[in-house]
Protein backbone atom coordinates (compact mmCIF):
# COMPACT_ATOMS: atom_id res chain seq x y z
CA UNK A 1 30.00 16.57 -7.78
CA UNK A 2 28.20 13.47 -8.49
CA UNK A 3 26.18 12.08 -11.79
CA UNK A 4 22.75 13.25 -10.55
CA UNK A 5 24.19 16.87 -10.14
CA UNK A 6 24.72 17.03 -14.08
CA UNK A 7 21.59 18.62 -15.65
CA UNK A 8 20.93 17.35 -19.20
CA UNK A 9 18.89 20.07 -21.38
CA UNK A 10 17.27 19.48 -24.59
CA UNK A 11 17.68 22.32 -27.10
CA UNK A 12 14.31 24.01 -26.44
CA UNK A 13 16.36 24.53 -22.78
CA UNK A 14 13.83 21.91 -21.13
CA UNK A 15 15.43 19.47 -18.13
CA UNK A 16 15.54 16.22 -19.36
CA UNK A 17 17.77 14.61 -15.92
CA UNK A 18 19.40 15.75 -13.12
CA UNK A 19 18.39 17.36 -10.00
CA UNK A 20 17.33 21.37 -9.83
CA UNK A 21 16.22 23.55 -12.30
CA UNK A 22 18.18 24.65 -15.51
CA UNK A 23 20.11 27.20 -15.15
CA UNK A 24 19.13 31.23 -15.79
CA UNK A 25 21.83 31.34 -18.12
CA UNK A 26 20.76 28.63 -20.18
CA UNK A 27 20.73 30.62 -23.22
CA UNK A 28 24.60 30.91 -23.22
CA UNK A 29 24.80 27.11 -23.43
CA UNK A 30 22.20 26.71 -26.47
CA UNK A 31 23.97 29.90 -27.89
CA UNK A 32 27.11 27.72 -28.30
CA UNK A 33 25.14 24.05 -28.68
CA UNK A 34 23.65 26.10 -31.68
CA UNK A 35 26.74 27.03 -33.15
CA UNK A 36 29.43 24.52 -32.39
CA UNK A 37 28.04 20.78 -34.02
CA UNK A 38 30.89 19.71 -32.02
CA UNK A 39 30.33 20.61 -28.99
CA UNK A 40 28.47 18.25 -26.38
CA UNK A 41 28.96 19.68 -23.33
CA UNK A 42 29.50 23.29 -21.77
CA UNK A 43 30.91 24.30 -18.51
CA UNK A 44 30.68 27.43 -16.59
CA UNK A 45 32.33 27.83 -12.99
CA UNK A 46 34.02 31.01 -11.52
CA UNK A 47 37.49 29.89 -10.90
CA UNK A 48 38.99 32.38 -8.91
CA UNK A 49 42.32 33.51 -10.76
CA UNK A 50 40.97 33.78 -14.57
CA UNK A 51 37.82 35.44 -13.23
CA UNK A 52 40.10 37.80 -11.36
CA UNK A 53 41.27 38.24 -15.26
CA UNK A 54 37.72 38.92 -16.41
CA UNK A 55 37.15 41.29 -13.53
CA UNK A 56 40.26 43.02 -14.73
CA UNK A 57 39.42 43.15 -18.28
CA UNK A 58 42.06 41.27 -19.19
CA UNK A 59 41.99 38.09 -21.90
CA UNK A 60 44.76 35.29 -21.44
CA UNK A 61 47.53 35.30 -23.45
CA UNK A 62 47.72 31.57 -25.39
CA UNK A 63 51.41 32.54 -26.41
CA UNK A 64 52.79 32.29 -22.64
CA UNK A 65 52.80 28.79 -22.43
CA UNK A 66 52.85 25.91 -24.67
CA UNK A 67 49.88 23.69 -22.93
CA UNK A 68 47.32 26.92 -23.69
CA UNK A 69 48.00 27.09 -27.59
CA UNK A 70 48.04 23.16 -27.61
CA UNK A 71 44.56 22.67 -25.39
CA UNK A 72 43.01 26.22 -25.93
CA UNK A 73 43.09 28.71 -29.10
CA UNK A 74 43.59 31.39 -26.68
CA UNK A 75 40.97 33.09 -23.59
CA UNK A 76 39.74 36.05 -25.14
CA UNK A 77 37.67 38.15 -22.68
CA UNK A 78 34.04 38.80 -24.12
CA UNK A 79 32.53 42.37 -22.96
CA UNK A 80 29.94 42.30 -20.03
CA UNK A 81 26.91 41.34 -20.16
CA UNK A 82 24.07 40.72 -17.39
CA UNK A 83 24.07 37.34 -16.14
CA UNK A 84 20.73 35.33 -17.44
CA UNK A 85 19.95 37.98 -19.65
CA UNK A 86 20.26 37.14 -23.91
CA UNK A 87 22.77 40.21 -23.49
CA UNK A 88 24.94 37.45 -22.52
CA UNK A 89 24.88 35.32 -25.02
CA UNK A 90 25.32 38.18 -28.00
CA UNK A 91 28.20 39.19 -26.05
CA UNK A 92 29.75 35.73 -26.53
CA UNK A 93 28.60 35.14 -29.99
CA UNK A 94 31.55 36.19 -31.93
CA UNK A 95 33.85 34.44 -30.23
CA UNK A 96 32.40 30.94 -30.28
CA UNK A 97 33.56 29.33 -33.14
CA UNK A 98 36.96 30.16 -33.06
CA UNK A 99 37.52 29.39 -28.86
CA UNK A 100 36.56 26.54 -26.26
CA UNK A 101 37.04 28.72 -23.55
CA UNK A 102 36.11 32.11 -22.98
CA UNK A 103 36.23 34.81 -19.78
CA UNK A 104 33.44 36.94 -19.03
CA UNK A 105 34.00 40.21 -18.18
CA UNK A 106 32.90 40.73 -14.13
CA UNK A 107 31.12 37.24 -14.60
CA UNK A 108 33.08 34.08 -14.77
CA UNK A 109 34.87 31.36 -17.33
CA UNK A 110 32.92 29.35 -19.96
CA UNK A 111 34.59 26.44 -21.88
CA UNK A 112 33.42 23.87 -24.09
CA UNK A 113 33.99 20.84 -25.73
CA UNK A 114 32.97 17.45 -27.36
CA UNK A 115 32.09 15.72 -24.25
CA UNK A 116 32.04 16.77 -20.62
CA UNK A 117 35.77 15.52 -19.09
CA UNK A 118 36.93 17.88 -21.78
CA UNK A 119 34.93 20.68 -21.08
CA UNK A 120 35.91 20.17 -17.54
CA UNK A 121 39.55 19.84 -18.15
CA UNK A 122 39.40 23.19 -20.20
CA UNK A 123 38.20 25.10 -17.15
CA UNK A 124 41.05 23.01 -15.13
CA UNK A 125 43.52 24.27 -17.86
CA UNK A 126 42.11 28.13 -18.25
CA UNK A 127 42.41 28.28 -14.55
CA UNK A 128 46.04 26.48 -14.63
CA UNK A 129 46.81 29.22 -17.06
CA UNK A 130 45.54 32.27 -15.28
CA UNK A 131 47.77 31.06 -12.53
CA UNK A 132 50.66 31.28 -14.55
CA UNK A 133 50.15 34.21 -16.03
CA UNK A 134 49.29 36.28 -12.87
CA UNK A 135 52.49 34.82 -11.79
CA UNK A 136 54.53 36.25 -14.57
CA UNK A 137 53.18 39.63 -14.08
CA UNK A 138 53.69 39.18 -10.32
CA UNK A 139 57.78 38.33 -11.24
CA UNK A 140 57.86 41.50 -13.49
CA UNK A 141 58.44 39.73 -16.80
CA UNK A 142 56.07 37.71 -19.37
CA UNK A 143 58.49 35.69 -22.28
CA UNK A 144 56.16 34.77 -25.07
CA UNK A 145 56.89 32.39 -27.34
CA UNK A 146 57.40 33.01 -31.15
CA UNK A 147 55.09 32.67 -34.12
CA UNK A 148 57.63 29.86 -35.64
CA UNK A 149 56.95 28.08 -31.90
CA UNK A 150 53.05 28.84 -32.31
CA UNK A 151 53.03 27.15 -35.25
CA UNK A 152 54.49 24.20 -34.32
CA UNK A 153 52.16 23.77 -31.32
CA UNK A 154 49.11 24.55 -33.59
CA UNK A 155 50.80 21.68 -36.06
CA UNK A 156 50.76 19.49 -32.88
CA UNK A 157 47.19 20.48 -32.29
CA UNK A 158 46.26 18.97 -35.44
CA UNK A 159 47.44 15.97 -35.16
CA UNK A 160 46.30 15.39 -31.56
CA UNK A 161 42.81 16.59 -32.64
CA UNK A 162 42.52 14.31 -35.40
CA UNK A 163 43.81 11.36 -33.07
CA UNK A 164 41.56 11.99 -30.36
CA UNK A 165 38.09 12.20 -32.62
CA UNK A 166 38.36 8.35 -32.70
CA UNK A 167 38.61 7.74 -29.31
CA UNK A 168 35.42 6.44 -26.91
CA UNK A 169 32.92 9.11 -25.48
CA UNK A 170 32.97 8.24 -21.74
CA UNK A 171 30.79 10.77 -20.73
CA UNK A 172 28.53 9.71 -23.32
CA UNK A 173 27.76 6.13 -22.09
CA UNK A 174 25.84 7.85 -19.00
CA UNK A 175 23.39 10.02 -21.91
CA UNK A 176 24.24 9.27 -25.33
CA UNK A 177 22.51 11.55 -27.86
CA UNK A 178 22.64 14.51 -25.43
CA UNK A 179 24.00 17.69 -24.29
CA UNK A 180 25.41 18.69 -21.09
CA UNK A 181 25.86 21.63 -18.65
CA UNK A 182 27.33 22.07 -16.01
């Protein structure tokens, strides 16, 4: 993937760079632009293991390993919906604010963030995760870790989160003042 594949949308959904044509499922993206202030870029890809989850109707466990309740607040699994349809995007609606990355049932992944490496590296860490997990249920055995653990991680999360909203936009410097899909 190179710069000139990103497409940059305005809110009304209307191309403002980037080769092609904006997406048919553009109204997921502004669903979640709309609703998350902090979000500046959204990613949707179909990552073969965690969209084997969403085919299966199955959401990702965040208490299986520590880097998912750290990085994600859990991959719940949002009901189907027809892709580029609105149906879509009122089947993710209520789970939005409280998730950067959710699975689409017989779809796909979304995840999103404050800039694009992030929203990228969600996918890269949903995908990670649905690895794992298949690989626990493939073994026979799935050891979760405890609320007391949770909470620590979610402590950690915090603090990293609080850290990290100082830091330089990279992904910025190539559109500031603009939202991105990919």
């Amino acid at each position: 993937m190179r710069l000139q594949d990103l497409i940059v949308v305005d809110m009304g959904g209307r191309n403002l760079a980037g080769r092609g044509s904006v997406t048919s499922e553009i109204a997921m993206h502004l669903l979640i632009y709309g609703m998350r202030s902090d979000v500046n870029a959204v990613v949707h890809a179909h990552p073969p293991v965690a969209t084997g989850y969403a085919a299966a109707g199955i959401p990702l466990k965040p208490a299986l390993v520590c880097d998912a309740v750290i990085g994600l607040r859990g991959v719940p699994l949002a009901p189907y919906a027809t892709p580029g349809t609105a149906d879509l995007a009122d089947a993710l609606r209520p789970l939005v604010r409280e998730h950067e990355a959710i699975l689409m049932a017989n779809h796909g992944v979304v995840t999103y963030g404050e800039d694009l490496l992030r929203a990228y590296l969600k996918m890269e860490l949903v995908e990670h995760f649905a690895t794992i997990s298949l690989v626990t249920k493939l073994l026979g055995q799935e050891h979760l870790l405890n609320a007391e653990e949770i909470e620590r991680l979610r402590e950690q999360r915090q603090h990293k989160s609080k850290k990290s909203s100082h830091s330089p936009n990279a992904a910025h410097s190539f559109f500031p003042q603009q939202r991105m899909l990919l």
